[in-house]
C-alpha atoms as a PDB file:
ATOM      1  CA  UNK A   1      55.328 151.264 141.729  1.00  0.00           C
ATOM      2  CA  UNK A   2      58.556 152.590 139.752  1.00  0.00           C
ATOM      3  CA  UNK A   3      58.507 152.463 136.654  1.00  0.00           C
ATOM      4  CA  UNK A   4      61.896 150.489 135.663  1.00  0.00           C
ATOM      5  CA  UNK A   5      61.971 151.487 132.077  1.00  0.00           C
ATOM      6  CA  UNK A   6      61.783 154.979 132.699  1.00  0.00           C
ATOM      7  CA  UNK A   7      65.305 154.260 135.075  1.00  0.00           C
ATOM      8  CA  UNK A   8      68.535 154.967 134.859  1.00  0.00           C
ATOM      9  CA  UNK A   9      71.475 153.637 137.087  1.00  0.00           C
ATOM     10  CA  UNK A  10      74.206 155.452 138.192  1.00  0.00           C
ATOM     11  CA  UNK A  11      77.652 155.518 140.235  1.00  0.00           C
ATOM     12  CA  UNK A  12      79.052 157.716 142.122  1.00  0.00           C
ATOM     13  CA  UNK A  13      83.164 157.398 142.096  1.00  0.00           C
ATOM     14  CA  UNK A  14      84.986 160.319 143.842  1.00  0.00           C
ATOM     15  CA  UNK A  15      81.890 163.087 143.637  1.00  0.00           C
ATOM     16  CA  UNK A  16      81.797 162.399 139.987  1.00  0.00           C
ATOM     17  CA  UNK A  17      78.523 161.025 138.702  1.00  0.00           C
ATOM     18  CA  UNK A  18      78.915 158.285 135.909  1.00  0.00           C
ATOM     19  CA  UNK A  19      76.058 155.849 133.707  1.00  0.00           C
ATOM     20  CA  UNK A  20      77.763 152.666 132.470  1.00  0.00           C
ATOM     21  CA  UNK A  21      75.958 153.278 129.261  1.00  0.00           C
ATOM     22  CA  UNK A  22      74.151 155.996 127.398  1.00  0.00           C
ATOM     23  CA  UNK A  23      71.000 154.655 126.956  1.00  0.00           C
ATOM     24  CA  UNK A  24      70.596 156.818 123.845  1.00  0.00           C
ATOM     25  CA  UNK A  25      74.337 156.247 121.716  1.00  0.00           C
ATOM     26  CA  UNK A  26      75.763 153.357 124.059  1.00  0.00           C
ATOM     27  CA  UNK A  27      78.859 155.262 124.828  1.00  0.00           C
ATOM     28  CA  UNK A  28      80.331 153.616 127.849  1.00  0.00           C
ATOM     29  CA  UNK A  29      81.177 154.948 130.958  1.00  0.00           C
ATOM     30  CA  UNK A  30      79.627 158.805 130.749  1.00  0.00           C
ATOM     31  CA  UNK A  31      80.844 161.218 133.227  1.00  0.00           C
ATOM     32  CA  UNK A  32      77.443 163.214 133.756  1.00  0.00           C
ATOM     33  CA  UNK A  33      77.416 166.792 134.436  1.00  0.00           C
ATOM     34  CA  UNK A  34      76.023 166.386 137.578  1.00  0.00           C
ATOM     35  CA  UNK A  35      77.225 166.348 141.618  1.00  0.00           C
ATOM     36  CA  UNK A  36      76.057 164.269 144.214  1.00  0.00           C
ATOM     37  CA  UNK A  37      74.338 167.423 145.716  1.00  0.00           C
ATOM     38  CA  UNK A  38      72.588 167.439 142.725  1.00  0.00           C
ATOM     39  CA  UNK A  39      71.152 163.987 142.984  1.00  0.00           C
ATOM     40  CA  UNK A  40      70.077 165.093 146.664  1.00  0.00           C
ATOM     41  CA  UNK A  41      67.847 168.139 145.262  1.00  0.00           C
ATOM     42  CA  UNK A  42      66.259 165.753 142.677  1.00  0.00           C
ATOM     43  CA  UNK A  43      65.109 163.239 145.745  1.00  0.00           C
ATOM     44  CA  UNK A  44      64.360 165.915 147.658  1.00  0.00           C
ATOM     45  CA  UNK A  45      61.802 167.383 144.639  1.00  0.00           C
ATOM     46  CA  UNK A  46      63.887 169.936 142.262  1.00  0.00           C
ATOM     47  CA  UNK A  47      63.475 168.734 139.107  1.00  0.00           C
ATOM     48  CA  UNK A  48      66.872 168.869 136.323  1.00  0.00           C
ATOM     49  CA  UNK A  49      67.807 168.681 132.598  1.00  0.00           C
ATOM     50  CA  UNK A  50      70.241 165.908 131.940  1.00  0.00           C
ATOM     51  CA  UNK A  51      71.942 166.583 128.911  1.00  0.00           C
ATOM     52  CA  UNK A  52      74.251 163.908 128.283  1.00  0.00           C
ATOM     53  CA  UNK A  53      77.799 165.141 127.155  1.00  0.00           C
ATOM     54  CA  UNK A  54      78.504 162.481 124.999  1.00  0.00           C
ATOM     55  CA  UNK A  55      75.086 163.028 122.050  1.00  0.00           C
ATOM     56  CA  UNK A  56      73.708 166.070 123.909  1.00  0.00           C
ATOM     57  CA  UNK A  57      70.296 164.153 124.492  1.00  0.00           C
ATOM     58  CA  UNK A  58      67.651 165.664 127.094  1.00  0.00           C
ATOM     59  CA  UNK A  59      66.812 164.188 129.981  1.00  0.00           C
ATOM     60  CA  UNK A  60      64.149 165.534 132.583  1.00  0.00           C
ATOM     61  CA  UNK A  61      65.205 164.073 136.100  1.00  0.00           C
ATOM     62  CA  UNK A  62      61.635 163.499 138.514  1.00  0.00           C
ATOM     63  CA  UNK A  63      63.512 161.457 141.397  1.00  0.00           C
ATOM     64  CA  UNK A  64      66.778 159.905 142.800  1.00  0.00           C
ATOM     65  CA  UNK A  65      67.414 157.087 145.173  1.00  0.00           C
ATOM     66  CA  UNK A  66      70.820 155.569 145.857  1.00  0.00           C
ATOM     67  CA  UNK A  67      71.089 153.714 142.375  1.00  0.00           C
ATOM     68  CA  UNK A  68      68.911 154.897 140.028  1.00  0.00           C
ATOM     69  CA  UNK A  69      67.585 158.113 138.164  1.00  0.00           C
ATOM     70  CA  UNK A  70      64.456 158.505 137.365  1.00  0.00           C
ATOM     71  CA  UNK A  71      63.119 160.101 134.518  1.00  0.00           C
ATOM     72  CA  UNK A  72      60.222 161.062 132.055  1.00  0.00           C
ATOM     73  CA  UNK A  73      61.473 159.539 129.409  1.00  0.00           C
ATOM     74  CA  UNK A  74      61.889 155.690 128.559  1.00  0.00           C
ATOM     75  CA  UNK A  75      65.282 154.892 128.471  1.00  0.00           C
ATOM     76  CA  UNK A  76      65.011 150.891 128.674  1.00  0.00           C
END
């Protein structure tokens, strides 16, 4: 089972990533510094550092599906 805590969700508007909400400062909408390719490597198994642009705050991306992030960190 996934653990939904450890989730985040994410958008993908003209092959820029965005979060509605930095789960860390509560900045809203946060272009990530990520591609869509990127989230295909991460299902696929490549893990990735997140460091979001807006508090530079680490996170370690495991997995991807077609709405959420998931990482090693709680974020809910």
């Amino acid at each position: 089972m996934i653990p939904f805590e450890k989730t985040l969700p994410y958008d993908i508007i003209m092959k820029d990533v965005y979060v509605l909400e930095c789960p860390f400062c509560g900045t809203n909408n946060v272009l990530l510094p990520l591609k869509p390719r990127d989230i295909i490597q991460v299902h696929e198994g490549k893990k990735k550092l997140l460091v979001f642009p807006c508090c530079g705050n680490k996170v370690m991306l495991l997995d991807s599906d077609n709405d959420y992030l998931l990482t090693d960190t709680v974020l809910r």
